[in-house]
PDB file of N, CA and C in Angstrom:
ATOM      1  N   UNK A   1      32.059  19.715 -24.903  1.00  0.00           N
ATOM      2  CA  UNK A   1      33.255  20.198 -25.532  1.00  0.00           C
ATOM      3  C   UNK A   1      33.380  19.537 -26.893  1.00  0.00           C
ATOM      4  N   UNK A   2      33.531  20.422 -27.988  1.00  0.00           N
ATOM      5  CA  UNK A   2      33.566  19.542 -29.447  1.00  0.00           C
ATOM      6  C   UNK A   2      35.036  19.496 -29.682  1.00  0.00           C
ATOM      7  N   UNK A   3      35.531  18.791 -30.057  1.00  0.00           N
ATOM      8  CA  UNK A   3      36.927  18.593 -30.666  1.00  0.00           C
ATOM      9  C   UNK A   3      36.603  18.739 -31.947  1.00  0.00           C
ATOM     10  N   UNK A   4      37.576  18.990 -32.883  1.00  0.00           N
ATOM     11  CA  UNK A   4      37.822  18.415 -34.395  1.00  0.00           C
ATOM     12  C   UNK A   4      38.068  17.232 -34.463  1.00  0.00           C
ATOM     13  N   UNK A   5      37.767  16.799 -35.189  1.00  0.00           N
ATOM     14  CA  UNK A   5      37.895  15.309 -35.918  1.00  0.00           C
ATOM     15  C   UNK A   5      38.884  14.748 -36.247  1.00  0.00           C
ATOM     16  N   UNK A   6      39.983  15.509 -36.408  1.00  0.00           N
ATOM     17  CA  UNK A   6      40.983  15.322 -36.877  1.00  0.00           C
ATOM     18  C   UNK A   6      42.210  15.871 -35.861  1.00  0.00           C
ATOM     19  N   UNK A   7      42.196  15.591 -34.580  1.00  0.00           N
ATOM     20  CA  UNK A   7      42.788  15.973 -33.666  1.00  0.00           C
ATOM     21  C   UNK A   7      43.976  14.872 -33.072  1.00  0.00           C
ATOM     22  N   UNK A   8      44.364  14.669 -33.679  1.00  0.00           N
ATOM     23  CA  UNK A   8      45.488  13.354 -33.474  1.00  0.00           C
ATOM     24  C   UNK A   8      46.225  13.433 -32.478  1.00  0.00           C
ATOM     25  N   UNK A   9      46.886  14.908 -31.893  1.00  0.00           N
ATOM     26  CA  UNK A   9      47.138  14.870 -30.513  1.00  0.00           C
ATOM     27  C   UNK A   9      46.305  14.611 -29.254  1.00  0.00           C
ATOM     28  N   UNK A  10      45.054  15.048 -29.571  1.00  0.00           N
ATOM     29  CA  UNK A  10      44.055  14.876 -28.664  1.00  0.00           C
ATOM     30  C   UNK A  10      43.967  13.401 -28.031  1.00  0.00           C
ATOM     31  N   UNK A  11      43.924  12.561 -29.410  1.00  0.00           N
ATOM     32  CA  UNK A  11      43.223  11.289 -29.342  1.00  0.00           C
ATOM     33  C   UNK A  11      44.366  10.303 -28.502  1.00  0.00           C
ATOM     34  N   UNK A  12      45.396  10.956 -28.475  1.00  0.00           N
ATOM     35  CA  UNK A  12      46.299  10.374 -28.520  1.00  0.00           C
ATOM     36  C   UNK A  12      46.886  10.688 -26.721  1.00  0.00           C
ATOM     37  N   UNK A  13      46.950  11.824 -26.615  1.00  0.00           N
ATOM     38  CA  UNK A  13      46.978  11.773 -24.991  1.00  0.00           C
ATOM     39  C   UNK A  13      45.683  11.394 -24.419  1.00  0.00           C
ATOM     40  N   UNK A  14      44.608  11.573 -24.938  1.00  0.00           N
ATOM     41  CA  UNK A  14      43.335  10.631 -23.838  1.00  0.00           C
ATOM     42  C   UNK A  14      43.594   9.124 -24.244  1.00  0.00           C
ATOM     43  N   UNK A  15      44.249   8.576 -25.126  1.00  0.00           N
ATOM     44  CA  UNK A  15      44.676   7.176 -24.788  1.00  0.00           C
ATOM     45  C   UNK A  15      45.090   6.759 -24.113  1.00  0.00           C
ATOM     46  N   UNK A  16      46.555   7.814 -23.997  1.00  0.00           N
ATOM     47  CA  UNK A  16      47.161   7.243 -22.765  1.00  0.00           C
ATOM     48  C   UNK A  16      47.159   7.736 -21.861  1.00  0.00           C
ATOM     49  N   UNK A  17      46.506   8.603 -21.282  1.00  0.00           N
ATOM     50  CA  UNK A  17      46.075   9.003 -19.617  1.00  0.00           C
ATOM     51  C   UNK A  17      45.152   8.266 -19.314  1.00  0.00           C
ATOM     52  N   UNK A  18      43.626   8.070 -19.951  1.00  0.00           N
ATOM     53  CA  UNK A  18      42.643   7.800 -19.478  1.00  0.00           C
ATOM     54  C   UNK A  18      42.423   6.251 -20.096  1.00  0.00           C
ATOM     55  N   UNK A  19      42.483   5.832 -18.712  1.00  0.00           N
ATOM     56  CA  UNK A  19      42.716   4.406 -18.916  1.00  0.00           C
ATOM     57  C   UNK A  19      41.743   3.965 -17.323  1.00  0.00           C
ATOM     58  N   UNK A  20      41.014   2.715 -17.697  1.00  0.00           N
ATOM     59  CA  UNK A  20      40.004   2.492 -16.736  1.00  0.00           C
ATOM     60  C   UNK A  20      40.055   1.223 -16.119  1.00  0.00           C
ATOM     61  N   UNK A  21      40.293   1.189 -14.959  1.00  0.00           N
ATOM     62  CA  UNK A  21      40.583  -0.189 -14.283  1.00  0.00           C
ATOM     63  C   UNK A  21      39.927  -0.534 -13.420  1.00  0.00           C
ATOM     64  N   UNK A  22      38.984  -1.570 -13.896  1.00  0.00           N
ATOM     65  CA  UNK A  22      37.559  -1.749 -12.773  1.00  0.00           C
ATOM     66  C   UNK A  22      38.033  -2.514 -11.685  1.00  0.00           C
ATOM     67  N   UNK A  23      37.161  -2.540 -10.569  1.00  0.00           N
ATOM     68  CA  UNK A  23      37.702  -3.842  -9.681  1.00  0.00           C
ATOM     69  C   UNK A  23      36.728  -4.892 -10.344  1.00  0.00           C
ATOM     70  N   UNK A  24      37.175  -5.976  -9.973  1.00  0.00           N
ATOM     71  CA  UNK A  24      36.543  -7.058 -10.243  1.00  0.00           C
ATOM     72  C   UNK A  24      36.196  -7.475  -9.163  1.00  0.00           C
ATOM     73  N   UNK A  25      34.993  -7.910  -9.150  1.00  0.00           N
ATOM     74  CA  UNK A  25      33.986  -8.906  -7.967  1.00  0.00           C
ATOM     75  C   UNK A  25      33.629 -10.056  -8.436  1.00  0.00           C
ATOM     76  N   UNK A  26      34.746 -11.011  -7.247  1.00  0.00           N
ATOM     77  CA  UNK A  26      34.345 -12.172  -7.504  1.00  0.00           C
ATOM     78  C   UNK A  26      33.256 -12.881  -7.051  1.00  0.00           C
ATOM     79  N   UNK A  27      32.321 -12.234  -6.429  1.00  0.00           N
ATOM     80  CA  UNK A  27      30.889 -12.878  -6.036  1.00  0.00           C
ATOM     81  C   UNK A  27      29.853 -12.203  -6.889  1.00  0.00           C
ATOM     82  N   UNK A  28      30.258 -11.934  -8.405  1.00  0.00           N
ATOM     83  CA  UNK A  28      29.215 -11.636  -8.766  1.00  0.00           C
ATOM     84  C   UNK A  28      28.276 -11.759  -9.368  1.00  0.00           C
ATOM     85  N   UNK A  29      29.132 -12.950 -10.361  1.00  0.00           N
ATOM     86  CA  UNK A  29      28.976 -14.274 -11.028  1.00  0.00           C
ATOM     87  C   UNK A  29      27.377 -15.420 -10.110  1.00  0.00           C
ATOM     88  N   UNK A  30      28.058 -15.679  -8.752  1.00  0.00           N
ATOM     89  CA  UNK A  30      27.243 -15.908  -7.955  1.00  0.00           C
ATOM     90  C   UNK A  30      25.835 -15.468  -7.309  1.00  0.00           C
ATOM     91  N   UNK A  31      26.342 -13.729  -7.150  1.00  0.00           N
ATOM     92  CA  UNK A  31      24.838 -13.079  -6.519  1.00  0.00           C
ATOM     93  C   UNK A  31      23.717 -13.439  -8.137  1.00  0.00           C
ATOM     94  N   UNK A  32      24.593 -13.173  -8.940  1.00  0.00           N
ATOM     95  CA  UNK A  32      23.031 -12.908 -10.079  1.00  0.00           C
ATOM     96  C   UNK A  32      22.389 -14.801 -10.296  1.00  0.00           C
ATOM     97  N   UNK A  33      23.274 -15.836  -9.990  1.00  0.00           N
ATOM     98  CA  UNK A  33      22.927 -16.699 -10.082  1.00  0.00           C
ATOM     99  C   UNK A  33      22.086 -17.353  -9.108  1.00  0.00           C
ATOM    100  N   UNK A  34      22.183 -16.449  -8.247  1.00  0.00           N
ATOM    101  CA  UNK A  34      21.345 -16.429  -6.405  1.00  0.00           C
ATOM    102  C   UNK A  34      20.022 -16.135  -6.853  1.00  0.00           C
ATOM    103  N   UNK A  35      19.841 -14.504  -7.391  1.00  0.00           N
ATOM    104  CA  UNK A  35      19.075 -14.118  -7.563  1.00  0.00           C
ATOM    105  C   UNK A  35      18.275 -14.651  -8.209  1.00  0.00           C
ATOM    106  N   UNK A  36      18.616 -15.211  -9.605  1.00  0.00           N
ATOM    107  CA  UNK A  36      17.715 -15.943 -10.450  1.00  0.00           C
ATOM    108  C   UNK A  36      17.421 -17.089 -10.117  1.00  0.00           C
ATOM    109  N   UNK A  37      17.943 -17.985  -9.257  1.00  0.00           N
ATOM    110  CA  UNK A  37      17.695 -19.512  -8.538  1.00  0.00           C
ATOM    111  C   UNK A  37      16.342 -18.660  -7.808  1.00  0.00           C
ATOM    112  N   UNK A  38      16.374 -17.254  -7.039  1.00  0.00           N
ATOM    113  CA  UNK A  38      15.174 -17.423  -5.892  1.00  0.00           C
ATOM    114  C   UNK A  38      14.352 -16.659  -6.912  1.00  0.00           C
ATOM    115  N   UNK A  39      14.064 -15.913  -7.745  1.00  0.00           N
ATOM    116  CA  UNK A  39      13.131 -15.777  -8.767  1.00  0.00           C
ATOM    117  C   UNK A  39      12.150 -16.931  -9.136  1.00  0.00           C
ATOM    118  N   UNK A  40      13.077 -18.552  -9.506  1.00  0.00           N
ATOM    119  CA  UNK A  40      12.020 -19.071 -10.279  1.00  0.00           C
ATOM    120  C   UNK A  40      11.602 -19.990  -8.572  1.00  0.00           C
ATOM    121  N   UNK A  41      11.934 -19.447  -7.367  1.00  0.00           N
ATOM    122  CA  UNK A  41      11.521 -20.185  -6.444  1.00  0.00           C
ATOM    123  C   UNK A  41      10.065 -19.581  -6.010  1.00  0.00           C
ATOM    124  N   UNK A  42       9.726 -18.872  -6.665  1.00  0.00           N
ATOM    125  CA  UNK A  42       8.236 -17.412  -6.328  1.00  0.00           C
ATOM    126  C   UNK A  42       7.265 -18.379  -6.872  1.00  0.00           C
ATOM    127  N   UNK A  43       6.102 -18.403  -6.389  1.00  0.00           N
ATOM    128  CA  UNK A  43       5.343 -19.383  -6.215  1.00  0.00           C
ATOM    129  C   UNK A  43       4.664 -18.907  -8.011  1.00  0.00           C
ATOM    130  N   UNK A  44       3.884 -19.666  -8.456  1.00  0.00           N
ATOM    131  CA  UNK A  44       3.556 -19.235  -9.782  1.00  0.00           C
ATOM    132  C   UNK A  44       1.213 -18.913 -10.199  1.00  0.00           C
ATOM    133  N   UNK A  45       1.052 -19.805  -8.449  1.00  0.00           N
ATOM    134  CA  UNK A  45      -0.102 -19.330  -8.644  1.00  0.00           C
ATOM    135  C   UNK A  45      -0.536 -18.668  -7.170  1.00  0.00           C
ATOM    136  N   UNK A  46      -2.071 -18.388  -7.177  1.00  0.00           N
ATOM    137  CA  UNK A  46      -2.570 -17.473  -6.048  1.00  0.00           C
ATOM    138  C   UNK A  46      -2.554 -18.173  -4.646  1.00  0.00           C
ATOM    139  N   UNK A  47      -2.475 -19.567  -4.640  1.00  0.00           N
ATOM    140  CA  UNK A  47      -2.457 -20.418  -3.560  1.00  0.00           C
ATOM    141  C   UNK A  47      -1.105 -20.400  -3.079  1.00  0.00           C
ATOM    142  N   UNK A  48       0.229 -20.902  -3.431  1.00  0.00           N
ATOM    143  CA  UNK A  48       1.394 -20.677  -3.669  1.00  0.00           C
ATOM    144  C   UNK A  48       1.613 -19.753  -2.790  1.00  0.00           C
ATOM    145  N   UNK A  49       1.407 -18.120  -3.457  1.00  0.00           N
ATOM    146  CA  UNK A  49       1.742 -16.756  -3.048  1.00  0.00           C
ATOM    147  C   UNK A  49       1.056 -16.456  -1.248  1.00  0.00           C
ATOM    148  N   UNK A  50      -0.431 -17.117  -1.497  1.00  0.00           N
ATOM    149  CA  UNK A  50      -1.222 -17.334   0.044  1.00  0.00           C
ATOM    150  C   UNK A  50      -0.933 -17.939   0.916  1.00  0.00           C
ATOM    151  N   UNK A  51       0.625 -19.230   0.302  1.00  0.00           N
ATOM    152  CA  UNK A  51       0.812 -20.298   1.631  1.00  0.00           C
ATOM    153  C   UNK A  51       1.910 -19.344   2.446  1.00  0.00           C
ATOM    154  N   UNK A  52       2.826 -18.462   1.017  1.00  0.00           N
ATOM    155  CA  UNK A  52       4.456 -18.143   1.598  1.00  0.00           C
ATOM    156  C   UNK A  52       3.694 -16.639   2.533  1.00  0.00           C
ATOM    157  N   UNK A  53       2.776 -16.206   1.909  1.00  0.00           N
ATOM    158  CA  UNK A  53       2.187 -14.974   2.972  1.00  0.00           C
ATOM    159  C   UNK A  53       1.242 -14.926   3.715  1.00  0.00           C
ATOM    160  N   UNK A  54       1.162 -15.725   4.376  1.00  0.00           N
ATOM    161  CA  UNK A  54      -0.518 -16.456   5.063  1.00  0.00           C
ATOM    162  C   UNK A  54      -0.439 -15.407   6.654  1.00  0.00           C
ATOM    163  N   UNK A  55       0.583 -15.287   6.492  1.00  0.00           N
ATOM    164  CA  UNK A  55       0.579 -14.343   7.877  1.00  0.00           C
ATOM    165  C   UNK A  55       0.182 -12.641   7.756  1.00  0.00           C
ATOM    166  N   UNK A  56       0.925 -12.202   6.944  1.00  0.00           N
ATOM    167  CA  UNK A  56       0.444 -11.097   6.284  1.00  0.00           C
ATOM    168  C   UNK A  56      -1.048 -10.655   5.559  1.00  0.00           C
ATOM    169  N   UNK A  57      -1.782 -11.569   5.141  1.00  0.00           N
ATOM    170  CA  UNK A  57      -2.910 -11.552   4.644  1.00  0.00           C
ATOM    171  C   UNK A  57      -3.924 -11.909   5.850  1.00  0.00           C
ATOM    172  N   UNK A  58      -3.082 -12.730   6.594  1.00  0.00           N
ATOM    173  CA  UNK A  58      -4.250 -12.604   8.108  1.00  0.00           C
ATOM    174  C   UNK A  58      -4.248 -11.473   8.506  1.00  0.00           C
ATOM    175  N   UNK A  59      -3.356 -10.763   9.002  1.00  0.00           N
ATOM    176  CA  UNK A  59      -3.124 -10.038   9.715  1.00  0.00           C
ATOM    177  C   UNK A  59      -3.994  -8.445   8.877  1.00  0.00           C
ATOM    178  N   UNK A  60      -4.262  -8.690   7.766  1.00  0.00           N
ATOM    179  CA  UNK A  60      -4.607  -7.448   7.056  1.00  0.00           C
ATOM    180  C   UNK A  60      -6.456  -7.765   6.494  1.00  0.00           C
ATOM    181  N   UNK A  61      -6.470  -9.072   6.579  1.00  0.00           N
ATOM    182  CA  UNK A  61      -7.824  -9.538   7.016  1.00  0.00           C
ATOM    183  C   UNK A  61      -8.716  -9.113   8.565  1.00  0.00           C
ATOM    184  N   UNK A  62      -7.553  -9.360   9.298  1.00  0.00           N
ATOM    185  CA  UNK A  62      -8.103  -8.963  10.480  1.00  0.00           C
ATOM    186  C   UNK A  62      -8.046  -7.939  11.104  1.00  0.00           C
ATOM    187  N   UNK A  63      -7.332  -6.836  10.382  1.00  0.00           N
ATOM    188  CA  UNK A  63      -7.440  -5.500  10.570  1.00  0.00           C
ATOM    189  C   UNK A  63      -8.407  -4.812   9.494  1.00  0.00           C
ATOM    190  N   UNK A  64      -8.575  -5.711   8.705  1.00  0.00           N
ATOM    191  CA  UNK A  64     -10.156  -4.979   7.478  1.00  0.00           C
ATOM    192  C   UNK A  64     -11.374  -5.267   8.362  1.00  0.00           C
ATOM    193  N   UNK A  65     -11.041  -6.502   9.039  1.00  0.00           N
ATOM    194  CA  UNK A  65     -12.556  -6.814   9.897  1.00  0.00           C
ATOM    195  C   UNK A  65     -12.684  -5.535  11.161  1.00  0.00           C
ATOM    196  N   UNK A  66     -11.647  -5.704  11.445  1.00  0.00           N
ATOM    197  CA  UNK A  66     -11.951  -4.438  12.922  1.00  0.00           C
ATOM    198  C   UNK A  66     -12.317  -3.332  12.426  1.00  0.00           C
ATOM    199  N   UNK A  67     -11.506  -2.926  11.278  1.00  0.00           N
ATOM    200  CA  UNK A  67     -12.374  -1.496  10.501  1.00  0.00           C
ATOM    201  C   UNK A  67     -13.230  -1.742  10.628  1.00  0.00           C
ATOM    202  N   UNK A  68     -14.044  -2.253   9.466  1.00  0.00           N
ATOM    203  CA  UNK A  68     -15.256  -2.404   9.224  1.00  0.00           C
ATOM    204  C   UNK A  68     -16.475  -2.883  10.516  1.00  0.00           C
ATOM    205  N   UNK A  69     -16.444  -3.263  11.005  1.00  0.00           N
ATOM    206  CA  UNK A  69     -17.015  -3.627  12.528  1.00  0.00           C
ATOM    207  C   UNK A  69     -16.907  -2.332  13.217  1.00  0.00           C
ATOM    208  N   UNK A  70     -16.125  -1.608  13.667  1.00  0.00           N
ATOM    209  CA  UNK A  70     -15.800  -0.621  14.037  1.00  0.00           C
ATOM    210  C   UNK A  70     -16.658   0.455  13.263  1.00  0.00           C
ATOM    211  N   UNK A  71     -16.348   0.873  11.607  1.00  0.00           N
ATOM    212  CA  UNK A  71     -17.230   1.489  11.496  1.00  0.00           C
ATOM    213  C   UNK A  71     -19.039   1.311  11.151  1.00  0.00           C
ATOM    214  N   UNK A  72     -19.464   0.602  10.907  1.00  0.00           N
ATOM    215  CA  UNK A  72     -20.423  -0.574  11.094  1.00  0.00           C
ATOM    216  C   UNK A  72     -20.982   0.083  12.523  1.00  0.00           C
ATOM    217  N   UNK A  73     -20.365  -0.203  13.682  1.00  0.00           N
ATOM    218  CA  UNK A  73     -21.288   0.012  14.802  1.00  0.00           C
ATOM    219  C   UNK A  73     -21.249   1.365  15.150  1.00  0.00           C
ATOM    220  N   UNK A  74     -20.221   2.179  14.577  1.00  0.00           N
ATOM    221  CA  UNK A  74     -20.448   3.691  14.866  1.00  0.00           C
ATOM    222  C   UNK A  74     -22.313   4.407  14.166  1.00  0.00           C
ATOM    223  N   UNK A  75     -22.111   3.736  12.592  1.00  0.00           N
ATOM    224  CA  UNK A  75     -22.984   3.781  11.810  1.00  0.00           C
ATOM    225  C   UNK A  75     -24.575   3.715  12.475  1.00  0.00           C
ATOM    226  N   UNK A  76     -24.123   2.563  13.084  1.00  0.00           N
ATOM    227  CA  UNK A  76     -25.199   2.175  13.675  1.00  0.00           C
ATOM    228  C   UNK A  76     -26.085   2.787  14.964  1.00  0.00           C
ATOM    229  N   UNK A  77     -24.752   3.219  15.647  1.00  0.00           N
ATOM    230  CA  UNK A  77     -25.211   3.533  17.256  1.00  0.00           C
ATOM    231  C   UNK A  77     -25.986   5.213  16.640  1.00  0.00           C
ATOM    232  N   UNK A  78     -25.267   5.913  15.497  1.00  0.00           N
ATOM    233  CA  UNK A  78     -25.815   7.249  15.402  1.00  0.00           C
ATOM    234  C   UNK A  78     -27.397   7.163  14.344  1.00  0.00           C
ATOM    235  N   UNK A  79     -27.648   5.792  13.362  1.00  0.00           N
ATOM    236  CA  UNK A  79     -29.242   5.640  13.222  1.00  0.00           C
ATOM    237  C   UNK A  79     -29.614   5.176  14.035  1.00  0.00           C
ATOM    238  N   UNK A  80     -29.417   4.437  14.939  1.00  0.00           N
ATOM    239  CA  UNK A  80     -30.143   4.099  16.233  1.00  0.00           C
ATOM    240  C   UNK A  80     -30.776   5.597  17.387  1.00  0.00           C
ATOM    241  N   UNK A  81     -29.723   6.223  17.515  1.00  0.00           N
ATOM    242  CA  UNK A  81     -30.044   7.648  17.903  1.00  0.00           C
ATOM    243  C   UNK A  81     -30.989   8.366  17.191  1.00  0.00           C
ATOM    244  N   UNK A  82     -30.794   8.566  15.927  1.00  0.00           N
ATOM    245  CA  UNK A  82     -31.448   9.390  15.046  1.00  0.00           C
ATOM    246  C   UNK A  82     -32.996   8.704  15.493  1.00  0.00           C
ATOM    247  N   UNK A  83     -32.957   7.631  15.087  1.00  0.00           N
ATOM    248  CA  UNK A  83     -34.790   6.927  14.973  1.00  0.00           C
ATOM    249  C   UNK A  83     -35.455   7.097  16.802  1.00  0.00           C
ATOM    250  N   UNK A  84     -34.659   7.012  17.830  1.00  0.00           N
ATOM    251  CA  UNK A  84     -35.306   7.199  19.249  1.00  0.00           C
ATOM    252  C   UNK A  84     -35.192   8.615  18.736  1.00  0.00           C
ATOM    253  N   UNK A  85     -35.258   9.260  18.676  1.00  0.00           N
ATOM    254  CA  UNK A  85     -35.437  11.177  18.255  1.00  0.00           C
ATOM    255  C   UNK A  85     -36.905  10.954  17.560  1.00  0.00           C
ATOM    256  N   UNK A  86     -36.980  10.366  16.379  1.00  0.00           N
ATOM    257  CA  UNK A  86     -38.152  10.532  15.778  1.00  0.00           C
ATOM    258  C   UNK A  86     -39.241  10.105  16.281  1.00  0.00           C
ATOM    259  N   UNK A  87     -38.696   8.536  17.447  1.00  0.00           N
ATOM    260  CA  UNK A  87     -40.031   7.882  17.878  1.00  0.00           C
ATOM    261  C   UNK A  87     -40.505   8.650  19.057  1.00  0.00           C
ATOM    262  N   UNK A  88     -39.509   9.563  19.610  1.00  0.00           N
ATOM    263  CA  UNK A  88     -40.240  10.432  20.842  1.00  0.00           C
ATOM    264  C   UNK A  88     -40.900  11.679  20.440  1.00  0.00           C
ATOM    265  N   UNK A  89     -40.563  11.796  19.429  1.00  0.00           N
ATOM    266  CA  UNK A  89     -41.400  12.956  18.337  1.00  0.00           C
ATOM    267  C   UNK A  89     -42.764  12.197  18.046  1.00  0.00           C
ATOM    268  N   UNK A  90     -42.850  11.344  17.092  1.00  0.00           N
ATOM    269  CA  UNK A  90     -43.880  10.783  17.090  1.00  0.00           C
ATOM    270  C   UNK A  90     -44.941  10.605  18.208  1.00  0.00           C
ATOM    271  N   UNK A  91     -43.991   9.979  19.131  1.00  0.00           N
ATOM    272  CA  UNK A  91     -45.323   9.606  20.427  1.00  0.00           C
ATOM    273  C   UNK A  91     -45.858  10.655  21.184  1.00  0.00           C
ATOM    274  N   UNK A  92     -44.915  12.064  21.536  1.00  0.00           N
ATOM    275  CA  UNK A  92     -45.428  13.046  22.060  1.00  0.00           C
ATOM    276  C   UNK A  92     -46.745  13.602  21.121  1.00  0.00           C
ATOM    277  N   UNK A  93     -46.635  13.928  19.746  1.00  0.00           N
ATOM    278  CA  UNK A  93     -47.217  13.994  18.818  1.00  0.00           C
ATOM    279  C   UNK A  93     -48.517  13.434  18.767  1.00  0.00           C
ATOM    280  N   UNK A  94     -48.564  12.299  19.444  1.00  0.00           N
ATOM    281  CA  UNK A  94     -49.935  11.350  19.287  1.00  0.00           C
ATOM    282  C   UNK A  94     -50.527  11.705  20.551  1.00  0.00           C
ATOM    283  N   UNK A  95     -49.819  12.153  21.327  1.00  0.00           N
ATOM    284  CA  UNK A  95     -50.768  12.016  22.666  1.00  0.00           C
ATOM    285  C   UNK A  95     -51.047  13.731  22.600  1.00  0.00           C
ATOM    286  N   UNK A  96     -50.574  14.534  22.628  1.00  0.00           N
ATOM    287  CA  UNK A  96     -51.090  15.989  21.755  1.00  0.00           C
ATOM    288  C   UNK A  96     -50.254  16.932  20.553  1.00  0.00           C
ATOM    289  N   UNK A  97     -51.336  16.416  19.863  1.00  0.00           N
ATOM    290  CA  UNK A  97     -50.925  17.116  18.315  1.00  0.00           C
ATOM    291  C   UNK A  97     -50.690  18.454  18.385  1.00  0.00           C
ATOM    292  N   UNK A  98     -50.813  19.788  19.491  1.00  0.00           N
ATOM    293  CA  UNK A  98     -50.241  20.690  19.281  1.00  0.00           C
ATOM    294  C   UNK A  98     -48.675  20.755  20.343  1.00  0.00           C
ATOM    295  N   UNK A  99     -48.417  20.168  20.629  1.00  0.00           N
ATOM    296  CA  UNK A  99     -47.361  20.146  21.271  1.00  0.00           C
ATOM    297  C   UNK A  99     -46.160  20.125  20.073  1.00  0.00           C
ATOM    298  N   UNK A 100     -45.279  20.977  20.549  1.00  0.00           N
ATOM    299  CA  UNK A 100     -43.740  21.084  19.980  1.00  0.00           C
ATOM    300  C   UNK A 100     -42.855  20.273  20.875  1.00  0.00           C
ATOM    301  N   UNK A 101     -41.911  19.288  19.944  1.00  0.00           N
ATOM    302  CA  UNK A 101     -40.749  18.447  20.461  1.00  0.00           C
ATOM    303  C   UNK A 101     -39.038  19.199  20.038  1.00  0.00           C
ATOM    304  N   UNK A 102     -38.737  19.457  21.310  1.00  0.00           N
ATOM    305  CA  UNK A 102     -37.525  20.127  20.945  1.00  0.00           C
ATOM    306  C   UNK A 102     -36.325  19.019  21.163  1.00  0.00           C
ATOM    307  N   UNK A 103     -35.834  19.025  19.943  1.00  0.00           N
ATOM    308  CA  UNK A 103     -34.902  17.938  18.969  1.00  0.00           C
ATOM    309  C   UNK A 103     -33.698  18.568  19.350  1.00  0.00           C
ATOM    310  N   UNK A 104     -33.421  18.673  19.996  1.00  0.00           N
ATOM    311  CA  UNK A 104     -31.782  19.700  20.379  1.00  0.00           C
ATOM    312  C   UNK A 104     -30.996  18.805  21.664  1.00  0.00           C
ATOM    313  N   UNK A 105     -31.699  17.854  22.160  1.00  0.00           N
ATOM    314  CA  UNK A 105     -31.355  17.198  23.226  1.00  0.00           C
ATOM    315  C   UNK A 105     -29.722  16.599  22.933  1.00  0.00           C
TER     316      UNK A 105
END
Protein backbone atom coordinates (compact mmCIF):
# COMPACT_ATOMS: atom_id res chain seq x y z
CA UNK A 1 0.00 0.00 0.00
CA UNK A 2 1.76 3.44 -0.96
CA UNK A 3 0.71 6.40 1.00
CA UNK A 4 1.71 9.98 0.06
CA UNK A 5 4.31 11.47 1.80
CA UNK A 6 2.70 14.00 3.00
CA UNK A 7 -0.14 12.33 4.77
CA UNK A 8 -0.22 13.86 8.21
CA UNK A 9 -3.44 12.26 9.15
CA UNK A 10 -2.19 9.00 8.31
CA UNK A 11 0.98 9.31 10.28
CA UNK A 12 -0.71 10.42 12.90
CA UNK A 13 -3.45 7.81 13.66
CA UNK A 14 -0.81 4.88 13.10
CA UNK A 15 0.98 6.63 15.99
CA UNK A 16 -1.45 6.36 18.06
CA UNK A 17 -3.14 3.05 17.48
CA UNK A 18 -0.20 1.07 16.65
CA UNK A 19 1.77 0.86 19.46
CA UNK A 20 3.92 -2.35 20.38
CA UNK A 21 4.36 -3.88 23.70
CA UNK A 22 6.74 -6.74 23.92
CA UNK A 23 6.82 -9.07 26.83
CA UNK A 24 9.90 -9.07 28.41
CA UNK A 25 11.87 -12.28 29.40
CA UNK A 26 13.62 -12.26 32.22
CA UNK A 27 15.73 -15.37 31.56
CA UNK A 28 17.05 -14.15 28.64
CA UNK A 29 19.83 -12.26 29.56
CA UNK A 30 20.82 -15.67 31.14
CA UNK A 31 19.93 -18.38 28.37
CA UNK A 32 22.37 -16.48 25.84
CA UNK A 33 24.94 -16.31 28.62
CA UNK A 34 24.34 -20.24 29.11
CA UNK A 35 24.72 -20.71 25.72
CA UNK A 36 27.92 -18.99 25.19
CA UNK A 37 29.55 -20.36 28.64
CA UNK A 38 28.75 -24.09 26.86
CA UNK A 39 30.10 -22.98 23.38
CA UNK A 40 33.57 -22.16 24.65
CA UNK A 41 33.13 -25.53 26.80
CA UNK A 42 33.36 -27.65 23.06
CA UNK A 43 36.47 -29.25 23.08
CA UNK A 44 38.92 -27.34 20.58
CA UNK A 45 40.88 -30.33 19.21
CA UNK A 46 40.22 -33.97 17.61
CA UNK A 47 41.12 -35.78 20.90
CA UNK A 48 38.86 -33.50 23.05
CA UNK A 49 35.81 -34.05 20.55
CA UNK A 50 36.88 -38.24 20.72
CA UNK A 51 36.91 -38.21 24.64
CA UNK A 52 33.17 -36.26 24.91
CA UNK A 53 31.99 -38.87 21.93
CA UNK A 54 33.89 -42.02 22.49
CA UNK A 55 30.69 -43.85 22.64
CA UNK A 56 29.26 -42.81 19.48
CA UNK A 57 32.35 -43.33 17.40
CA UNK A 58 32.55 -46.87 18.92
CA UNK A 59 29.50 -47.71 18.25
CA UNK A 60 29.78 -46.52 14.44
CA UNK A 61 33.24 -48.18 14.32
CA UNK A 62 31.69 -51.22 15.17
CA UNK A 63 28.94 -51.13 12.96
CA UNK A 64 31.55 -50.15 9.88
CA UNK A 65 33.35 -53.38 11.01
CA UNK A 66 30.21 -55.68 10.79
CA UNK A 67 29.49 -54.10 7.37
CA UNK A 68 32.44 -54.62 6.02
CA UNK A 69 33.08 -58.26 7.39
CA UNK A 70 29.73 -59.00 6.39
CA UNK A 71 30.24 -57.84 3.02
CA UNK A 72 33.81 -59.19 2.74
CA UNK A 73 32.53 -62.77 3.38
CA UNK A 74 29.54 -62.57 1.09
CA UNK A 75 32.30 -61.49 -1.56
CA UNK A 76 34.05 -64.18 -0.74
CA UNK A 77 31.76 -67.22 -0.29
CA UNK A 78 30.42 -66.26 -4.15
CA UNK A 79 34.53 -66.30 -5.62
CA UNK A 80 34.95 -69.19 -3.69
CA UNK A 81 31.89 -70.73 -5.61
CA UNK A 82 32.76 -69.28 -8.82
CA UNK A 83 36.55 -70.95 -8.74
CA UNK A 84 35.03 -74.78 -7.46
CA UNK A 85 32.88 -74.28 -10.91
CA UNK A 86 36.02 -73.73 -12.86
CA UNK A 87 38.15 -76.36 -10.99
CA UNK A 88 35.44 -79.07 -11.78
CA UNK A 89 35.50 -77.82 -15.31
CA UNK A 90 39.01 -78.06 -15.48
CA UNK A 91 39.41 -81.55 -13.98
CA UNK A 92 36.56 -83.16 -15.93
CA UNK A 93 38.35 -81.56 -18.91
CA UNK A 94 41.66 -83.32 -18.15
CA UNK A 95 40.43 -86.62 -17.69
CA UNK A 96 38.37 -86.29 -21.21
CA UNK A 97 38.87 -83.43 -23.38
CA UNK A 98 35.69 -84.06 -25.30
CA UNK A 99 33.43 -84.04 -22.58
CA UNK A 100 30.99 -80.99 -21.93
CA UNK A 101 30.62 -79.53 -18.21
CA UNK A 102 27.26 -78.21 -17.59
CA UNK A 103 27.79 -74.97 -15.40
CA UNK A 104 24.08 -74.48 -14.52
CA UNK A 105 24.34 -76.43 -11.25
Amino acid sequence: MKTHPHDEPLRELLRRSWTVAPQSNPGFRAAVWARIEAARCMPATWSGWLRLNFTRVSYCAAASIVFSGTGGGLLAASQATREREQLIQRYVVSIDPHQQVNSTR
